[in-house]
PDB file of N, CA and C in Angstrom:
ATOM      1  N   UNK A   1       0.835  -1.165   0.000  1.00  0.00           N
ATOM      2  CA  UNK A   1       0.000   0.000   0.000  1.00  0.00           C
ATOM      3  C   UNK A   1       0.886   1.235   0.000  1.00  0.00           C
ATOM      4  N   UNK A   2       0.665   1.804  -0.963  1.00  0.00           N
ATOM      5  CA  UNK A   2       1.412   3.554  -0.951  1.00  0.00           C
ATOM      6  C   UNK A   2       0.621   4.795  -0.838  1.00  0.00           C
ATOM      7  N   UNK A   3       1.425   4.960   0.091  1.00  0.00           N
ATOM      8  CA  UNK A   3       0.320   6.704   0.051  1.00  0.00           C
ATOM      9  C   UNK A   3       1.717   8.055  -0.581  1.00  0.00           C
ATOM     10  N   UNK A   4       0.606   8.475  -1.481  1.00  0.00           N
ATOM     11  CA  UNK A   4       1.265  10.076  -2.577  1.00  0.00           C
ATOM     12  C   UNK A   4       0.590  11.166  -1.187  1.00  0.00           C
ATOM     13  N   UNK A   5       2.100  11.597  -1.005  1.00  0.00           N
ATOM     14  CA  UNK A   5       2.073  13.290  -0.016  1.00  0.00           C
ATOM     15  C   UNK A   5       2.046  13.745  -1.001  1.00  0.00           C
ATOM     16  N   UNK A   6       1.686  14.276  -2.243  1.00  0.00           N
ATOM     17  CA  UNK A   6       1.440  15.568  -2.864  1.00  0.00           C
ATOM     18  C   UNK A   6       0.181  15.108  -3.444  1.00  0.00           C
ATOM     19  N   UNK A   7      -1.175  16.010  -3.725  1.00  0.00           N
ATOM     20  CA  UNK A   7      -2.237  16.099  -4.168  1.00  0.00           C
ATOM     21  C   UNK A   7      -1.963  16.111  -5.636  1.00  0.00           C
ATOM     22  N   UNK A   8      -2.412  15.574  -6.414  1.00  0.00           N
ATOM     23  CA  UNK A   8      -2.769  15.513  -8.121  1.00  0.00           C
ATOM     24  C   UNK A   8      -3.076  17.122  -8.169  1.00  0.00           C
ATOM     25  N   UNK A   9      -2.558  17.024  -9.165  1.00  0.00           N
ATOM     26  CA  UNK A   9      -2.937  18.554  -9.795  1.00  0.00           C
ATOM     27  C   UNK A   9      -3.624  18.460 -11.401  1.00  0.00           C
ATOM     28  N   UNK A  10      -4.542  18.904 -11.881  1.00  0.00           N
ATOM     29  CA  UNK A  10      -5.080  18.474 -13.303  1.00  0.00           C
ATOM     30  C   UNK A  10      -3.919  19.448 -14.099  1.00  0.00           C
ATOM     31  N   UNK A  11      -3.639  19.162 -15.141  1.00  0.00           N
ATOM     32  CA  UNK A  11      -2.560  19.797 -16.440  1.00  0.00           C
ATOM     33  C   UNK A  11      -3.344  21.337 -16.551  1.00  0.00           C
ATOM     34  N   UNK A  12      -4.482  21.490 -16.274  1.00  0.00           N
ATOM     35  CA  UNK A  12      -4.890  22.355 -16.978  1.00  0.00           C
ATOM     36  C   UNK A  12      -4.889  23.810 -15.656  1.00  0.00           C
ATOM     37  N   UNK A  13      -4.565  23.369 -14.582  1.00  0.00           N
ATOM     38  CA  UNK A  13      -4.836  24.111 -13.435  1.00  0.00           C
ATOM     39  C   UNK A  13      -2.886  24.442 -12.899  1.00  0.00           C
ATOM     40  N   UNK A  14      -1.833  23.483 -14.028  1.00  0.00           N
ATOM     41  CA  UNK A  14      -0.794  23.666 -13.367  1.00  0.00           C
ATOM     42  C   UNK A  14      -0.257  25.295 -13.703  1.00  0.00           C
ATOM     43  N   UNK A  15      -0.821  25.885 -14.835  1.00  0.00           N
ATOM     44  CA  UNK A  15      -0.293  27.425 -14.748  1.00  0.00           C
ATOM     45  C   UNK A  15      -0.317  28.103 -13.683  1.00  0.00           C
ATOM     46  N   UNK A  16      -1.487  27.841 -13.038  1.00  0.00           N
ATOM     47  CA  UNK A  16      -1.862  28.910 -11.810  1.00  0.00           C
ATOM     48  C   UNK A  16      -1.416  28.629 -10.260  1.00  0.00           C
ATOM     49  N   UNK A  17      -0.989  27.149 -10.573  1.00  0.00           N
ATOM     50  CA  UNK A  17      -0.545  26.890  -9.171  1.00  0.00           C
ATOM     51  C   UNK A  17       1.210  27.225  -9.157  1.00  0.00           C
ATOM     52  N   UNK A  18       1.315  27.370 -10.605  1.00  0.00           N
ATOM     53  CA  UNK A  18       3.302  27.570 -10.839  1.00  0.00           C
ATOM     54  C   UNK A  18       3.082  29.018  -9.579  1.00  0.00           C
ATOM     55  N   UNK A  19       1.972  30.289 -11.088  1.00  0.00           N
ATOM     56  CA  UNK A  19       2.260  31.075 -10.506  1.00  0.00           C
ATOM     57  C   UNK A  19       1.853  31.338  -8.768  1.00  0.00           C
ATOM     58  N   UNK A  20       1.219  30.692  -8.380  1.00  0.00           N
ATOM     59  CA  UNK A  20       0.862  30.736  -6.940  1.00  0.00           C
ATOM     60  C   UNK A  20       1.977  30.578  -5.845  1.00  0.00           C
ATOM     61  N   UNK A  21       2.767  29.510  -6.756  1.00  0.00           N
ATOM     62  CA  UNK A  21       3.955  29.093  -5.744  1.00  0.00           C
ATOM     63  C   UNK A  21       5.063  30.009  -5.673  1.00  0.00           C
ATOM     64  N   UNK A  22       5.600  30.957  -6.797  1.00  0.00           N
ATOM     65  CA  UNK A  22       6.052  31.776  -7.219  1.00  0.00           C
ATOM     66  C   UNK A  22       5.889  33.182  -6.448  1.00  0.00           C
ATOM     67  N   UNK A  23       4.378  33.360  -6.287  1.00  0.00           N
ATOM     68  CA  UNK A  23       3.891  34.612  -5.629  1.00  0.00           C
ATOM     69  C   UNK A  23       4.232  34.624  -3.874  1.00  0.00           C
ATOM     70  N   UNK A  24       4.027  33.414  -3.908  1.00  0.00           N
ATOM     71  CA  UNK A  24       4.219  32.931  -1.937  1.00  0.00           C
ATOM     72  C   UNK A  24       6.026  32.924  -2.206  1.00  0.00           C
ATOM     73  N   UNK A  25       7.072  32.347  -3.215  1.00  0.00           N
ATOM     74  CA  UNK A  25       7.800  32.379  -2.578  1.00  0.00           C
ATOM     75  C   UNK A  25       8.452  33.675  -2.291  1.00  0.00           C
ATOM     76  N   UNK A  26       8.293  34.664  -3.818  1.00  0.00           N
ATOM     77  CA  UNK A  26       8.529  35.550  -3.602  1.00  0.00           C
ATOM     78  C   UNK A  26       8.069  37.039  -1.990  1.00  0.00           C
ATOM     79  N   UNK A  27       6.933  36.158  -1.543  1.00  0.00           N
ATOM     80  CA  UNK A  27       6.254  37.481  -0.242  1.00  0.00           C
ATOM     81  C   UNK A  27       7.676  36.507   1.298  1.00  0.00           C
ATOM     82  N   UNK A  28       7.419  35.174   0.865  1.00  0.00           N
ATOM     83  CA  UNK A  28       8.084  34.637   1.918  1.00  0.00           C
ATOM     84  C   UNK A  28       9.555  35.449   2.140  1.00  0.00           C
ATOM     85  N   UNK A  29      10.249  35.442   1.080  1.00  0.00           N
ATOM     86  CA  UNK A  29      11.947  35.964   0.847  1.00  0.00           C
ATOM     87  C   UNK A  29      11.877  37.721   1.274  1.00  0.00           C
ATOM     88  N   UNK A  30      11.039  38.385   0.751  1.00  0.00           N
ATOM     89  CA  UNK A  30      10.669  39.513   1.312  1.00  0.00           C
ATOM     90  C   UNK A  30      10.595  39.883   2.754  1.00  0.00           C
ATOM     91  N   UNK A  31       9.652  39.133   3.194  1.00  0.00           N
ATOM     92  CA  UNK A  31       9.238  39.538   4.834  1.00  0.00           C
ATOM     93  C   UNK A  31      10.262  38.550   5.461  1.00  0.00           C
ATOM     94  N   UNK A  32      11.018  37.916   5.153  1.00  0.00           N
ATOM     95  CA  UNK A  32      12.209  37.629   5.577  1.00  0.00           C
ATOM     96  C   UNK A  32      13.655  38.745   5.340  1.00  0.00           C
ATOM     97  N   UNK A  33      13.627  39.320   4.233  1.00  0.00           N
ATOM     98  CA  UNK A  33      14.396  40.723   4.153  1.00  0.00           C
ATOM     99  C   UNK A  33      14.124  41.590   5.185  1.00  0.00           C
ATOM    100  N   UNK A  34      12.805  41.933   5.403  1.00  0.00           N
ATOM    101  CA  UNK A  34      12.072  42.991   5.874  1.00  0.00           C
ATOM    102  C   UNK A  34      12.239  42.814   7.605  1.00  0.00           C
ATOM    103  N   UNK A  35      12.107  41.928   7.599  1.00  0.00           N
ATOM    104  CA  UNK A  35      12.511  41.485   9.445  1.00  0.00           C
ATOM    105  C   UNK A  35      14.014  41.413   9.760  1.00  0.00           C
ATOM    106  N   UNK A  36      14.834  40.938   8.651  1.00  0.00           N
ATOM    107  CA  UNK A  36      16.356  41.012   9.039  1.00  0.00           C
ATOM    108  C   UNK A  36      16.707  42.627   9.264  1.00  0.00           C
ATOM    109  N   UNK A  37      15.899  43.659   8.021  1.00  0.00           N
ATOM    110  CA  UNK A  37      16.674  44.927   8.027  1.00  0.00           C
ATOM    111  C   UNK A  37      15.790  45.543   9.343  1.00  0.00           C
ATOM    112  N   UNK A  38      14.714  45.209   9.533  1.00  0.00           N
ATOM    113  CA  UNK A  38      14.163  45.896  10.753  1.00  0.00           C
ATOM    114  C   UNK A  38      14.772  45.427  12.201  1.00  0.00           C
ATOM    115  N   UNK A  39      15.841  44.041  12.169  1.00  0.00           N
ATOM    116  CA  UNK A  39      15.801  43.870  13.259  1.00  0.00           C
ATOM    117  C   UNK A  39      17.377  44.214  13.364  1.00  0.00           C
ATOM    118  N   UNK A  40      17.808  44.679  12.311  1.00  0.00           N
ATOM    119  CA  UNK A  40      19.418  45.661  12.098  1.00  0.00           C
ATOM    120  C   UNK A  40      19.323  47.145  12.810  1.00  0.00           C
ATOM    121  N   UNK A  41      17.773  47.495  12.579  1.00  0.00           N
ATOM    122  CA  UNK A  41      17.516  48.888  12.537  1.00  0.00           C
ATOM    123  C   UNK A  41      17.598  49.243  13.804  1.00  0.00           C
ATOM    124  N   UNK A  42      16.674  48.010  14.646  1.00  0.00           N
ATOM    125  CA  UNK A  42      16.447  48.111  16.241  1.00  0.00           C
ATOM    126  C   UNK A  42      17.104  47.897  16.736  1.00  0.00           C
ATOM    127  N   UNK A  43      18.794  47.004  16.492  1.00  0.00           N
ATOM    128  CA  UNK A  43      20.236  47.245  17.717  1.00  0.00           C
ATOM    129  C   UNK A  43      20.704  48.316  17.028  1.00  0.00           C
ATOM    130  N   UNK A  44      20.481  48.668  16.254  1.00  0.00           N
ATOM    131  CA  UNK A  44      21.410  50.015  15.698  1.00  0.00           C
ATOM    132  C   UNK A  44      20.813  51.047  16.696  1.00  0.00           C
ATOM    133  N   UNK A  45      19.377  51.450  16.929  1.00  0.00           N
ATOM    134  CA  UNK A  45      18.625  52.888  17.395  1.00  0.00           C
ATOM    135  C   UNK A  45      18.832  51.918  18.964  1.00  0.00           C
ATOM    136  N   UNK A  46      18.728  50.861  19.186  1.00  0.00           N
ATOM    137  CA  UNK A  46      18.936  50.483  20.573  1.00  0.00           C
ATOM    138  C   UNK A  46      20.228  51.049  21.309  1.00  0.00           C
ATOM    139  N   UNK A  47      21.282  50.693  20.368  1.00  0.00           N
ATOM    140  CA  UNK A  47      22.995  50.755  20.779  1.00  0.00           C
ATOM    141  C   UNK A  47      23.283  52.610  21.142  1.00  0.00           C
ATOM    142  N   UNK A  48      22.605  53.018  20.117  1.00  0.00           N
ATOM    143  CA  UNK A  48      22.467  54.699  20.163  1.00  0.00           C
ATOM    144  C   UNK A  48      22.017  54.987  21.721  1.00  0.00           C
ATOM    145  N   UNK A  49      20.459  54.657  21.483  1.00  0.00           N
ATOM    146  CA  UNK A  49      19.867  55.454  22.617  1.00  0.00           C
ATOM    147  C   UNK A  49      20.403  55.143  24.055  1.00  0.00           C
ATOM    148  N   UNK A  50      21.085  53.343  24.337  1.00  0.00           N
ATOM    149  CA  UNK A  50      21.671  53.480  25.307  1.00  0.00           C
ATOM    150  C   UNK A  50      22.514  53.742  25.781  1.00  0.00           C
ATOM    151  N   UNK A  51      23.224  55.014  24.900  1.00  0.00           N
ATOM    152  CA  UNK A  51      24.555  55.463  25.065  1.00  0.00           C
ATOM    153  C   UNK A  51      24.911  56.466  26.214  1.00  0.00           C
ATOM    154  N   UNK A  52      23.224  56.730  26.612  1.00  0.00           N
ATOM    155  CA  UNK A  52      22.774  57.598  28.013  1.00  0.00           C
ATOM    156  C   UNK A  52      22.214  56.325  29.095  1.00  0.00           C
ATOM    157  N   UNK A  53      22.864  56.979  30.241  1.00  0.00           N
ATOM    158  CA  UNK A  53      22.063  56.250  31.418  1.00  0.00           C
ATOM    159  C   UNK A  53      20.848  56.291  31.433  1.00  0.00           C
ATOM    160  N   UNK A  54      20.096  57.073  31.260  1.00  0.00           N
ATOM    161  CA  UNK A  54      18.787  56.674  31.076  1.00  0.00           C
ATOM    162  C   UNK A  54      17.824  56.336  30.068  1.00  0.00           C
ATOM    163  N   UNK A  55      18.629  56.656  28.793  1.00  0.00           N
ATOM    164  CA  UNK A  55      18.562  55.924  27.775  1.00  0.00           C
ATOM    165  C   UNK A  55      18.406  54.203  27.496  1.00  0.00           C
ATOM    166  N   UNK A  56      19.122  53.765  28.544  1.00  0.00           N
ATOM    167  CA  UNK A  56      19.514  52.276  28.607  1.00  0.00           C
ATOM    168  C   UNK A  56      18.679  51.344  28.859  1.00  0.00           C
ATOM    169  N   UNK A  57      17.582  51.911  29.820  1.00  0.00           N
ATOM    170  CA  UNK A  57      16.733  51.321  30.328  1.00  0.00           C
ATOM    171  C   UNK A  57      15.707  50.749  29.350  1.00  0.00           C
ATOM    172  N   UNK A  58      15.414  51.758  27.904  1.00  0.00           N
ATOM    173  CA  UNK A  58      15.169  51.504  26.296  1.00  0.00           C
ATOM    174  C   UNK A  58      15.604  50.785  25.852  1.00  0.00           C
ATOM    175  N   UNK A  59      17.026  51.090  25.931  1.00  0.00           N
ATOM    176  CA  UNK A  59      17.884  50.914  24.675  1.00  0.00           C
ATOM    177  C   UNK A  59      18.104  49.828  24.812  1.00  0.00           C
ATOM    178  N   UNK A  60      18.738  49.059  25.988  1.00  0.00           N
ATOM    179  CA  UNK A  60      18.916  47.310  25.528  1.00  0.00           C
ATOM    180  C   UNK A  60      18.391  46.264  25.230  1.00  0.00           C
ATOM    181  N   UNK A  61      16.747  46.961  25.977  1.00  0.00           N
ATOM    182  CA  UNK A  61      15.559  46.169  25.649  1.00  0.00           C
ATOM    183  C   UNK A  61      15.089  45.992  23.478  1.00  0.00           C
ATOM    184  N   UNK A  62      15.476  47.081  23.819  1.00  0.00           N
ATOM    185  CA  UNK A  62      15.205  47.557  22.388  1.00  0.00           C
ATOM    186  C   UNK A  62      16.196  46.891  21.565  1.00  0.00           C
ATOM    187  N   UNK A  63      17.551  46.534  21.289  1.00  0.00           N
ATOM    188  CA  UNK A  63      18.415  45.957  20.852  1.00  0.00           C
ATOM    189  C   UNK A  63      18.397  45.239  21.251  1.00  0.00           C
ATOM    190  N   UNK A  64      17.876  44.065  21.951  1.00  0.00           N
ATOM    191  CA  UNK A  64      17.816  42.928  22.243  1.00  0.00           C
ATOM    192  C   UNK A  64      16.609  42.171  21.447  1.00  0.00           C
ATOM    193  N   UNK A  65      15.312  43.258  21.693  1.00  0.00           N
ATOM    194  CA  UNK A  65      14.274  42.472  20.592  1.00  0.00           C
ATOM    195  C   UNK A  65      15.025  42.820  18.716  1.00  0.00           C
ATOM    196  N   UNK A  66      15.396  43.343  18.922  1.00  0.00           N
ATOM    197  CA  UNK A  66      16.093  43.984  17.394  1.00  0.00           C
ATOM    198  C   UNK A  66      17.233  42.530  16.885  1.00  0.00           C
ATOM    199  N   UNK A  67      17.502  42.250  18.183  1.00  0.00           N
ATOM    200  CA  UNK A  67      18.319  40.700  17.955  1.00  0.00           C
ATOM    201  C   UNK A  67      17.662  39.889  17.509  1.00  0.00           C
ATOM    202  N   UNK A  68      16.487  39.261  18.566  1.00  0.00           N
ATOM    203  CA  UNK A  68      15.524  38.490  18.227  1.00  0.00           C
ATOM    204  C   UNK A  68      14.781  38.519  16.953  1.00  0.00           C
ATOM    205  N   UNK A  69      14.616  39.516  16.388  1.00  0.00           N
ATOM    206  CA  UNK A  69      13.598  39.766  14.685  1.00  0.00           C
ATOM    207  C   UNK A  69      14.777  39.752  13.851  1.00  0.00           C
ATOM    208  N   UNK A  70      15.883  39.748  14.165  1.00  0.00           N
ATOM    209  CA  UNK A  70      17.120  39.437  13.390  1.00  0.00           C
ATOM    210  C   UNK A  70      17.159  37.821  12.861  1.00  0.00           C
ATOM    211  N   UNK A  71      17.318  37.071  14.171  1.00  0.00           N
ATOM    212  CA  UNK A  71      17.550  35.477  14.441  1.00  0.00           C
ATOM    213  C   UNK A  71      16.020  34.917  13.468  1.00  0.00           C
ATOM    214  N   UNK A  72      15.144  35.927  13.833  1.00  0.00           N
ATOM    215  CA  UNK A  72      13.783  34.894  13.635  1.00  0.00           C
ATOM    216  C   UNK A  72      13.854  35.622  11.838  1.00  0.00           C
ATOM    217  N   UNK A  73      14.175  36.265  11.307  1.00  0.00           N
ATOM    218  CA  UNK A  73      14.457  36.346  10.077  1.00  0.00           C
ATOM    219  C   UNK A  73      15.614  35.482   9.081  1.00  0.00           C
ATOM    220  N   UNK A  74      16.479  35.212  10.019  1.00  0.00           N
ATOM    221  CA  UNK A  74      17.326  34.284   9.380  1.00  0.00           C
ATOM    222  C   UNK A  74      16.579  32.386   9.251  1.00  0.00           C
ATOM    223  N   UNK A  75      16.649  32.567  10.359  1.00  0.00           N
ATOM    224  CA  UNK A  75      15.702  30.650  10.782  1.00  0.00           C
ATOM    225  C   UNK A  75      14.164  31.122  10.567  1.00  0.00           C
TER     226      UNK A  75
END
């Protein structure tokens, strides 16, 4: 007994699923750009602002999540 992990696709429906797959991979690679440079942006304005003592109390928090949207953009 075999079981097929991919669903049949009819010939006539494969144009639209190319471009479908195409459209997702392209938004996926994007908002993966978009979270790496935003999470560059946030230790950069983090590292700044805690360059004051009371700045800091912001600022590392802030460059620390700026780490995290970094990591979670790469993986």
């Amino acid at each position: 007994m075999t079981t097929h992990s991919k669903s049949h696709i009819p010939w006539y429906l494969w144009p639209f699923v190319a471009l479908w797959k195409l459209i997702a991979g392209i938004v996926e690679f994007t908002g993966r750009f978009v979270a790496m440079v935003l999470g560059i942006v946030f230790m950069i304005v983090g590292v700044i602002v805690s360059l004051t003592i009371v700045g800091a109390i912001v600022g590392v928090p802030l460059a620390f999540i700026g780490l995290l949207i970094f990591l979670r953009g790469i993986f």
